[in-house]
PDB file of N, CA and C in Angstrom:
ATOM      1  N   UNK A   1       0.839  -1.189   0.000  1.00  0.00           N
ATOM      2  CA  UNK A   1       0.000   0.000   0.000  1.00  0.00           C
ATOM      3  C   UNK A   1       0.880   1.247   0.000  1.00  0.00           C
ATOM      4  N   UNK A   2       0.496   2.313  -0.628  1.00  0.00           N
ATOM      5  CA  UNK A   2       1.311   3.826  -0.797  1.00  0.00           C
ATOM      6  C   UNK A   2       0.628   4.532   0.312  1.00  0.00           C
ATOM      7  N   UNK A   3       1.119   5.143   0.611  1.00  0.00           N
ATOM      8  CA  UNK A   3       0.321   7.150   1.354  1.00  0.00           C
ATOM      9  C   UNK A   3       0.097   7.630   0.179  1.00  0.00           C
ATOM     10  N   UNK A   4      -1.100   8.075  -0.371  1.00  0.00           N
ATOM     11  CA  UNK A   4      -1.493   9.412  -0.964  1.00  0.00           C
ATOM     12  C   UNK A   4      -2.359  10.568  -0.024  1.00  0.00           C
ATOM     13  N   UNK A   5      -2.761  11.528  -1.143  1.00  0.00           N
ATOM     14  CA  UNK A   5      -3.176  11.890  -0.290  1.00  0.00           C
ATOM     15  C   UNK A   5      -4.082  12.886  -1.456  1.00  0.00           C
ATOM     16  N   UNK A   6      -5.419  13.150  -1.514  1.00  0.00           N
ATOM     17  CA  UNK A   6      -6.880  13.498  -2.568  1.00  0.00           C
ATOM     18  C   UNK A   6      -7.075  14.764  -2.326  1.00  0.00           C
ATOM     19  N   UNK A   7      -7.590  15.265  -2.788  1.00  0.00           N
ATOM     20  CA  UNK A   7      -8.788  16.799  -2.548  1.00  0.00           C
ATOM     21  C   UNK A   7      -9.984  16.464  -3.485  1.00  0.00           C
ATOM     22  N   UNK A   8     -10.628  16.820  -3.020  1.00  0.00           N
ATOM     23  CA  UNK A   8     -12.265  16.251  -3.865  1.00  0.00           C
ATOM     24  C   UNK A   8     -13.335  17.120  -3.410  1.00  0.00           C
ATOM     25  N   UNK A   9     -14.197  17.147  -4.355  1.00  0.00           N
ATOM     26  CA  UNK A   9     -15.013  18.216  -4.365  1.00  0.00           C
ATOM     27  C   UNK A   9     -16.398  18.073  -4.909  1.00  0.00           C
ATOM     28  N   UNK A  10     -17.500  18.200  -4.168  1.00  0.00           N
ATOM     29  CA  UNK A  10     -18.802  17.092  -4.366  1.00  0.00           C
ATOM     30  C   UNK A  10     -19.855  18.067  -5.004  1.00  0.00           C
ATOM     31  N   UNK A  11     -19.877  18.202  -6.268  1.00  0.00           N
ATOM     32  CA  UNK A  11     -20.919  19.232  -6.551  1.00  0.00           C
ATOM     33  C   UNK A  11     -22.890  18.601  -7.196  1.00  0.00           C
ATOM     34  N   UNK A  12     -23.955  18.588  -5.797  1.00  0.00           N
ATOM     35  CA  UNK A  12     -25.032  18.305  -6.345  1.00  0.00           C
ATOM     36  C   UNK A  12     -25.735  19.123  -7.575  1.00  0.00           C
ATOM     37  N   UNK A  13     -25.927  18.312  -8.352  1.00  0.00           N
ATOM     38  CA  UNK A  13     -26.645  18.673  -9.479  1.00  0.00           C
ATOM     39  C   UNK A  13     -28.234  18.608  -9.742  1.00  0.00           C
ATOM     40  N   UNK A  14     -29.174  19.838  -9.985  1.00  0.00           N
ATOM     41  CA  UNK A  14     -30.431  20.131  -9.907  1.00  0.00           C
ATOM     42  C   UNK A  14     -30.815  19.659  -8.711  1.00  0.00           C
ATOM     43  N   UNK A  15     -30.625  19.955  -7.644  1.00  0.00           N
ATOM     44  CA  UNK A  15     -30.910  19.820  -6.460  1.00  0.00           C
ATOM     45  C   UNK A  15     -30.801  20.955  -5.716  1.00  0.00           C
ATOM     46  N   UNK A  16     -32.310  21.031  -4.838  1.00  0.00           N
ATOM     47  CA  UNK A  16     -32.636  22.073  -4.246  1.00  0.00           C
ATOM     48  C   UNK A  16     -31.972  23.201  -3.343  1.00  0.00           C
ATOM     49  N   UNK A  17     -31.346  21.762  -2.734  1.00  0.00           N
ATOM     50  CA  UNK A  17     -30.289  22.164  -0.964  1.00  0.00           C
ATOM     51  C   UNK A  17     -28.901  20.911  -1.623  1.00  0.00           C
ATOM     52  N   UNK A  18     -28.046  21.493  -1.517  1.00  0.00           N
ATOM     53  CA  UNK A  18     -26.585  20.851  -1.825  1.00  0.00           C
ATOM     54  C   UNK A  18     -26.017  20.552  -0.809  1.00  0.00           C
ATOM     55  N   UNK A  19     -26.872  20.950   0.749  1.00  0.00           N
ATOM     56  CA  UNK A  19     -25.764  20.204   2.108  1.00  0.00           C
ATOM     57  C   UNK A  19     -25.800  18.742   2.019  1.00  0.00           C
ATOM     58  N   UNK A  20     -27.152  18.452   1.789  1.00  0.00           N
ATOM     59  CA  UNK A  20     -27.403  17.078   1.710  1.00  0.00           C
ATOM     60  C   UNK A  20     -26.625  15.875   1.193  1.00  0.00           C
ATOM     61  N   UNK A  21     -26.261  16.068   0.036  1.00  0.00           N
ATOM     62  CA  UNK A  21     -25.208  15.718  -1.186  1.00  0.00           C
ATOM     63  C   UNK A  21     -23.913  15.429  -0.598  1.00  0.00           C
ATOM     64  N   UNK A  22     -23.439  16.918   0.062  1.00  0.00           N
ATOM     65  CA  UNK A  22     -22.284  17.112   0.505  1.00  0.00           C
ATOM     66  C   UNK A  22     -22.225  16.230   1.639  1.00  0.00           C
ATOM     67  N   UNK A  23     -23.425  17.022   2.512  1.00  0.00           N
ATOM     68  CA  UNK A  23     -22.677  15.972   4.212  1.00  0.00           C
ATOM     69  C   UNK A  23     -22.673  14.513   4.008  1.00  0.00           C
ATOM     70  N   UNK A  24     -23.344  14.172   3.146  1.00  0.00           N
ATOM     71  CA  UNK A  24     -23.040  12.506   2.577  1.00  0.00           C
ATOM     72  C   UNK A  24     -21.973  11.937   2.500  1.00  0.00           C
ATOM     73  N   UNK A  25     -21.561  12.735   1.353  1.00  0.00           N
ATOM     74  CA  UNK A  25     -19.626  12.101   1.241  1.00  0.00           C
ATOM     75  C   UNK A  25     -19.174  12.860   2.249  1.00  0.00           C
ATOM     76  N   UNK A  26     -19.311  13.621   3.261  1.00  0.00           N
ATOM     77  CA  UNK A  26     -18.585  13.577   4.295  1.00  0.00           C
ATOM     78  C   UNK A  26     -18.490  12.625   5.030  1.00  0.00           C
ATOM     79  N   UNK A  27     -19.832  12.109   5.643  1.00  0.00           N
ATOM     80  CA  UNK A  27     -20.059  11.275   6.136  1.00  0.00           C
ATOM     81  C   UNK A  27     -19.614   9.844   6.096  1.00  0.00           C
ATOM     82  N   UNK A  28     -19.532   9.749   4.615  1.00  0.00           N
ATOM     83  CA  UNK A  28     -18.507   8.643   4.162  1.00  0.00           C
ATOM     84  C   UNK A  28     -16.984   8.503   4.560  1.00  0.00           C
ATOM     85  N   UNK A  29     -16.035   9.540   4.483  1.00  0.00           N
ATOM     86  CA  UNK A  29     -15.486  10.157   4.721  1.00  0.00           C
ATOM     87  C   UNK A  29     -14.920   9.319   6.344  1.00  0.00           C
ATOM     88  N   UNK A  30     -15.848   9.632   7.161  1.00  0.00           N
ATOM     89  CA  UNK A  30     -16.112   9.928   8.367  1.00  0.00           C
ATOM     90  C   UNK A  30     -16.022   7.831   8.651  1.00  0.00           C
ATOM     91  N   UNK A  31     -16.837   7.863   7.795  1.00  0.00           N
ATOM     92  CA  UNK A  31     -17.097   6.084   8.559  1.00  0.00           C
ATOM     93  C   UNK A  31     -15.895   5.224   7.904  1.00  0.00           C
ATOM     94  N   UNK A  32     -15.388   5.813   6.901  1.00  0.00           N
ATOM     95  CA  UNK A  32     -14.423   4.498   6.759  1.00  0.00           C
ATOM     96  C   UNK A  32     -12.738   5.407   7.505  1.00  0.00           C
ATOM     97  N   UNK A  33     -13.217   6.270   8.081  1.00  0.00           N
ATOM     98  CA  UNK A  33     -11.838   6.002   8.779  1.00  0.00           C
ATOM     99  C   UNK A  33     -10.849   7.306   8.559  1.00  0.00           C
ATOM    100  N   UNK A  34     -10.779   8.213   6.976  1.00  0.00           N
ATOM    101  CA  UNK A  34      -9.816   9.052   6.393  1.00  0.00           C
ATOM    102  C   UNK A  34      -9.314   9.997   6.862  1.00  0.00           C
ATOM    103  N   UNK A  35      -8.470  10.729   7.598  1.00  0.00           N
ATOM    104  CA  UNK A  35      -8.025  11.578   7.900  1.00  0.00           C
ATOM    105  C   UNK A  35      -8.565  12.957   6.426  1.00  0.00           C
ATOM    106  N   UNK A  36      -9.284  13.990   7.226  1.00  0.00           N
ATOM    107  CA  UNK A  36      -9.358  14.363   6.327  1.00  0.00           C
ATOM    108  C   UNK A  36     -10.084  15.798   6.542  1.00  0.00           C
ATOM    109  N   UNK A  37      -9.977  17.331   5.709  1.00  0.00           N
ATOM    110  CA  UNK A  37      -9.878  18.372   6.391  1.00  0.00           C
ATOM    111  C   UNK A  37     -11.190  19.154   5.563  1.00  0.00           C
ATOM    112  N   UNK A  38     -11.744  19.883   5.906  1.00  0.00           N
ATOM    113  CA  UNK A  38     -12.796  20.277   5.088  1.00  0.00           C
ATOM    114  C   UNK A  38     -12.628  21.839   4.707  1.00  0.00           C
ATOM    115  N   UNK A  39     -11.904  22.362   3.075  1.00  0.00           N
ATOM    116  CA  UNK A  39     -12.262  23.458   3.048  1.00  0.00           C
ATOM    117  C   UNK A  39     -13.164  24.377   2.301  1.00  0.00           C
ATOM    118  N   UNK A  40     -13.144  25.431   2.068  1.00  0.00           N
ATOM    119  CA  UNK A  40     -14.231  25.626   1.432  1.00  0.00           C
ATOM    120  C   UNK A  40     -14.891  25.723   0.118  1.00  0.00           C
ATOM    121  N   UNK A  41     -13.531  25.044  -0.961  1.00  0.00           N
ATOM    122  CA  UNK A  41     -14.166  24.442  -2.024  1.00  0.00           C
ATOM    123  C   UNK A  41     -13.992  23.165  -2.179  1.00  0.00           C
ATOM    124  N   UNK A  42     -13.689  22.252  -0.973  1.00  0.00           N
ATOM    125  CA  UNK A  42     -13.368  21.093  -1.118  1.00  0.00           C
ATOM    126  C   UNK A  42     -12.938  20.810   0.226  1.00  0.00           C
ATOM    127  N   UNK A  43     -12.628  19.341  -0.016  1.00  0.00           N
ATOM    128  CA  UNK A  43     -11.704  18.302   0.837  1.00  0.00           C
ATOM    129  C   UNK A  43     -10.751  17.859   0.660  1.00  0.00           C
ATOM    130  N   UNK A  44      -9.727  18.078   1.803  1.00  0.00           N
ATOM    131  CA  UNK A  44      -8.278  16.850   1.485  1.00  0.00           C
ATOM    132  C   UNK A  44      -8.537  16.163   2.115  1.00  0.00           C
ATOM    133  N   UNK A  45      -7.876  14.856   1.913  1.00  0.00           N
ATOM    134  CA  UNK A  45      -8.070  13.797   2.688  1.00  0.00           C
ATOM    135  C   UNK A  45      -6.681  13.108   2.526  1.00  0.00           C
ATOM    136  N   UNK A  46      -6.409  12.142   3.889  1.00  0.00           N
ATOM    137  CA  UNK A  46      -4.941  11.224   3.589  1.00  0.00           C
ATOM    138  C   UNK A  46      -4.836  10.071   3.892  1.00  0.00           C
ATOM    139  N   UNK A  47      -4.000   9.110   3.778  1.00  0.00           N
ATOM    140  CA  UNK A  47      -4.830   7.798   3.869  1.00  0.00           C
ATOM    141  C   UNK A  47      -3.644   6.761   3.063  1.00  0.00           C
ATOM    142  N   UNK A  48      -3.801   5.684   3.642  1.00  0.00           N
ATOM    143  CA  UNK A  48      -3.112   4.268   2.507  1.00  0.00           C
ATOM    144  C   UNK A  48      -4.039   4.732   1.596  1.00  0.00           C
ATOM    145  N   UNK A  49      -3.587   4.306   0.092  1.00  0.00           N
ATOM    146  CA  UNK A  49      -4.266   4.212  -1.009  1.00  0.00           C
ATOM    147  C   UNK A  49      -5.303   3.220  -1.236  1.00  0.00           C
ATOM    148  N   UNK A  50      -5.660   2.409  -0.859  1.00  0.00           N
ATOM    149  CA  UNK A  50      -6.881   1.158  -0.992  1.00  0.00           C
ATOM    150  C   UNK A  50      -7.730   2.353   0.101  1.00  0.00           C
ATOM    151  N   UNK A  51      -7.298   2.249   1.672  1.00  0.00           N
ATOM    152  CA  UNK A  51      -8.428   3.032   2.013  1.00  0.00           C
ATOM    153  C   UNK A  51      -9.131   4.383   1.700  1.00  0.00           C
ATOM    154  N   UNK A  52      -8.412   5.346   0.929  1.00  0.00           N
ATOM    155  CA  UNK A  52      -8.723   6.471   0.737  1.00  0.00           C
ATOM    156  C   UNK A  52      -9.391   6.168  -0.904  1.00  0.00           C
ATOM    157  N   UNK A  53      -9.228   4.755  -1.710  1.00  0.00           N
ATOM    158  CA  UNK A  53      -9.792   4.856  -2.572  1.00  0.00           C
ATOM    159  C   UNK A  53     -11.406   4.474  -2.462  1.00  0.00           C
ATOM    160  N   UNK A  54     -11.483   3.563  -1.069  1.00  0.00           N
ATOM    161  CA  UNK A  54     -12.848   3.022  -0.317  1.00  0.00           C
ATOM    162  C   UNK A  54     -13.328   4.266  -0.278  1.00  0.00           C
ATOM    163  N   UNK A  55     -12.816   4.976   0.283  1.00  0.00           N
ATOM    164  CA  UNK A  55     -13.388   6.383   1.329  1.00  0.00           C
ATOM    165  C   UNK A  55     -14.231   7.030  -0.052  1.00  0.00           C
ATOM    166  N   UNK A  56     -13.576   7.203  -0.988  1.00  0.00           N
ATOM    167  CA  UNK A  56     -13.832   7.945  -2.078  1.00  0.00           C
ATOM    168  C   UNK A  56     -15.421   7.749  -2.974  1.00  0.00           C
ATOM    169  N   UNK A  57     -15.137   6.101  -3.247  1.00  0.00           N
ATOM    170  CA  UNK A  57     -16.290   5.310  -3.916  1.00  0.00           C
ATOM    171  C   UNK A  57     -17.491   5.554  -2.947  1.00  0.00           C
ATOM    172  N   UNK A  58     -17.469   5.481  -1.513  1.00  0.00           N
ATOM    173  CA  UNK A  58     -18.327   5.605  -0.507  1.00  0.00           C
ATOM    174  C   UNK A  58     -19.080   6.439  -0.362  1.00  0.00           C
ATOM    175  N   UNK A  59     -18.143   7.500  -0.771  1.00  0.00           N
ATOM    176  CA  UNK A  59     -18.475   9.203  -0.804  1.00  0.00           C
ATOM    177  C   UNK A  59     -19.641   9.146  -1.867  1.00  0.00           C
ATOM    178  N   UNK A  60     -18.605   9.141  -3.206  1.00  0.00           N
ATOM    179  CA  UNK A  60     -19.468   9.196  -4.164  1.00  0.00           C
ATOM    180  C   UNK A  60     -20.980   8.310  -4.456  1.00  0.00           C
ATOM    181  N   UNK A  61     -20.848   7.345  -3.835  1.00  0.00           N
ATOM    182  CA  UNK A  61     -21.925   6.553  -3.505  1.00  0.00           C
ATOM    183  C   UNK A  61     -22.962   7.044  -3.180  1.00  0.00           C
ATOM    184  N   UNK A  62     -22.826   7.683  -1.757  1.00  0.00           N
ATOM    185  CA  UNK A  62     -23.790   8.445  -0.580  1.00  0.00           C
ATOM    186  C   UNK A  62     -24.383   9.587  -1.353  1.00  0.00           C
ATOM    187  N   UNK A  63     -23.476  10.213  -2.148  1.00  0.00           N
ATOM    188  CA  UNK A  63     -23.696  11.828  -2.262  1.00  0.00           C
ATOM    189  C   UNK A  63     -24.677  11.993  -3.691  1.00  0.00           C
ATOM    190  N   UNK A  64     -24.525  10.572  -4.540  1.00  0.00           N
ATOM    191  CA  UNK A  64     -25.265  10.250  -5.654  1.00  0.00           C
ATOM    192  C   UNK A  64     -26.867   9.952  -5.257  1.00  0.00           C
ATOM    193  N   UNK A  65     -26.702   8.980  -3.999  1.00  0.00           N
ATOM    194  CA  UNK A  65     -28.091   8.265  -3.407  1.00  0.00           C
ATOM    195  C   UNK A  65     -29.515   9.343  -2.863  1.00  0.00           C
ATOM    196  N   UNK A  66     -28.825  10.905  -2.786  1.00  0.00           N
ATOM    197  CA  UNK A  66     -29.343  12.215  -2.578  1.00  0.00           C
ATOM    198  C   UNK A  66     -29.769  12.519  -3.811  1.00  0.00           C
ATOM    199  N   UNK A  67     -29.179  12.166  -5.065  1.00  0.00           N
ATOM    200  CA  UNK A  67     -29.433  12.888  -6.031  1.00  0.00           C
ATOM    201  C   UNK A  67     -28.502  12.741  -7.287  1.00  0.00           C
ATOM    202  N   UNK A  68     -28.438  13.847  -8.266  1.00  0.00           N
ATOM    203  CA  UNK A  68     -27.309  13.671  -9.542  1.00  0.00           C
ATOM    204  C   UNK A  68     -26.223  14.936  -8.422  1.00  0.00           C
ATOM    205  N   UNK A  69     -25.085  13.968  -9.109  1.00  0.00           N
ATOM    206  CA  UNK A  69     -23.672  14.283  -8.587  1.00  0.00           C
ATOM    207  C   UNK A  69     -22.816  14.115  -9.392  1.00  0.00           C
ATOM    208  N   UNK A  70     -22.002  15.283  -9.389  1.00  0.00           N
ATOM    209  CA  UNK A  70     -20.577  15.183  -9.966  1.00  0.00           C
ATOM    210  C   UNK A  70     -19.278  15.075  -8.512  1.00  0.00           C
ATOM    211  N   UNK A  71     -18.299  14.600  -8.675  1.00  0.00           N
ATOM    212  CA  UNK A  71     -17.521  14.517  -7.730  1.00  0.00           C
ATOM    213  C   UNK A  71     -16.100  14.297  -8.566  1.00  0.00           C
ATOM    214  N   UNK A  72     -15.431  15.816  -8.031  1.00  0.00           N
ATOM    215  CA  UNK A  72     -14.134  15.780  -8.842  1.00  0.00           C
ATOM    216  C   UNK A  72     -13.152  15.333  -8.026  1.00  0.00           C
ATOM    217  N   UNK A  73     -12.285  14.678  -8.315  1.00  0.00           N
ATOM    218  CA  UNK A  73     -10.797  14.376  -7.284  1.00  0.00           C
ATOM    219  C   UNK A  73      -9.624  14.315  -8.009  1.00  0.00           C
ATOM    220  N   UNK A  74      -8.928  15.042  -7.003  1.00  0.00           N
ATOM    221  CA  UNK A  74      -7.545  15.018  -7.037  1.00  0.00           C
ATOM    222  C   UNK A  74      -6.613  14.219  -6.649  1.00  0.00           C
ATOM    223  N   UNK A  75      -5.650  12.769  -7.326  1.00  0.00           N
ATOM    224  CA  UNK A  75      -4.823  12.275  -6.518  1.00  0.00           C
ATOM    225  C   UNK A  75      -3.754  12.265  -6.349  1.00  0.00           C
ATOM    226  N   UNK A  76      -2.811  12.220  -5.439  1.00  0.00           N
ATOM    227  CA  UNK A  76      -1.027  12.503  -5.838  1.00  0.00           C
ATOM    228  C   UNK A  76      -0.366  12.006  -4.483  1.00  0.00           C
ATOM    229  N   UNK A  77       0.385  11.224  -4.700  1.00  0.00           N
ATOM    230  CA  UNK A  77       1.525  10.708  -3.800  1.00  0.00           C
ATOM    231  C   UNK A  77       2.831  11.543  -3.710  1.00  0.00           C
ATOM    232  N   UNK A  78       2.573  12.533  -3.938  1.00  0.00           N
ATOM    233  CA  UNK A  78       3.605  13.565  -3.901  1.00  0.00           C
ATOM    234  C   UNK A  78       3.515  14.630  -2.981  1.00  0.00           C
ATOM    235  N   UNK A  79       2.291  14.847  -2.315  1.00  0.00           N
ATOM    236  CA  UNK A  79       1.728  16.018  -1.453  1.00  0.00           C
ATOM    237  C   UNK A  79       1.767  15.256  -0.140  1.00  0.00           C
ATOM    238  N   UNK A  80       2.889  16.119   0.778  1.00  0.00           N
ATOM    239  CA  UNK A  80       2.979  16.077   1.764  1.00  0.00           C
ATOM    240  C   UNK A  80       1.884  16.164   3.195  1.00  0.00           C
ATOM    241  N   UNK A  81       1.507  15.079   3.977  1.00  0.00           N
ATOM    242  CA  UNK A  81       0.493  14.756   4.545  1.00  0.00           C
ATOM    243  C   UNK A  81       0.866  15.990   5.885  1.00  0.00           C
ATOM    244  N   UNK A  82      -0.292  16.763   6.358  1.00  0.00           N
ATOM    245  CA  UNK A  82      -0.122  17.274   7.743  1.00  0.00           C
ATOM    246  C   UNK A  82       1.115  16.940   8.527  1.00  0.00           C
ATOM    247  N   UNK A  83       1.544  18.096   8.766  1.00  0.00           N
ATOM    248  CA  UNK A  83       2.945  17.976   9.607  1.00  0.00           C
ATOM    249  C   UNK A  83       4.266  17.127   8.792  1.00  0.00           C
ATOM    250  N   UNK A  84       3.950  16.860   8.039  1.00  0.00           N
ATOM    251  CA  UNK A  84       5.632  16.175   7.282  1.00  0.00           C
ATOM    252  C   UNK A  84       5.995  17.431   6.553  1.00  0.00           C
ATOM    253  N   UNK A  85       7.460  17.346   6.272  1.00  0.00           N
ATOM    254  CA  UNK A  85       8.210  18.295   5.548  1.00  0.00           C
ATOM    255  C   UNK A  85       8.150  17.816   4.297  1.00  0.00           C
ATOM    256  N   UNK A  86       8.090  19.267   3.001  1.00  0.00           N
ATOM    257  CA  UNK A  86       7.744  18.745   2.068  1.00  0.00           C
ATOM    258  C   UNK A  86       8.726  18.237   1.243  1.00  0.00           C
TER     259      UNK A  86
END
């Protein structure tokens, strides 16, 4: 398994209220485990790569089951996780 580490960004589509959508893949987020920071056009998140790719599908899962969703992500094993030097 690698460290990567994502930014992703959950945008509901024709939908009324977009928290819904969103706190979903947070929530996902949340249950499988990811270290992970919330800003305000997105999320990073960090993680072994199998789990942060779970975390991801989960997300997108949840945030679809609200409605139509797009969900963009970013991945790279090159971006230094909280507190490591880069």
């Amino acid at each position: 398994m690698n460290k990567i580490s994502a930014h992703m960004s959950v945008y509901p589509l024709r939908q009324t209220e977009v928290s819904p959508g969103i706190g979903a893949a947070l929530d996902a987020l949340a249950e499988n485990g990811v270290e992970h920071e919330v800003g305000l056009m997105g999320t990073m998140l960090w993680g072994e790569d199998e789990k942060v790719f779970k975390a991801l599908l989960d997300a997108f899962r949840k945030a679809s089951s609200v409605g139509k969703t797009t969900l963009v992500v970013t991945i790279s094993n090159a971006t230094p996780w909280p507190g490591e030097e880069p």
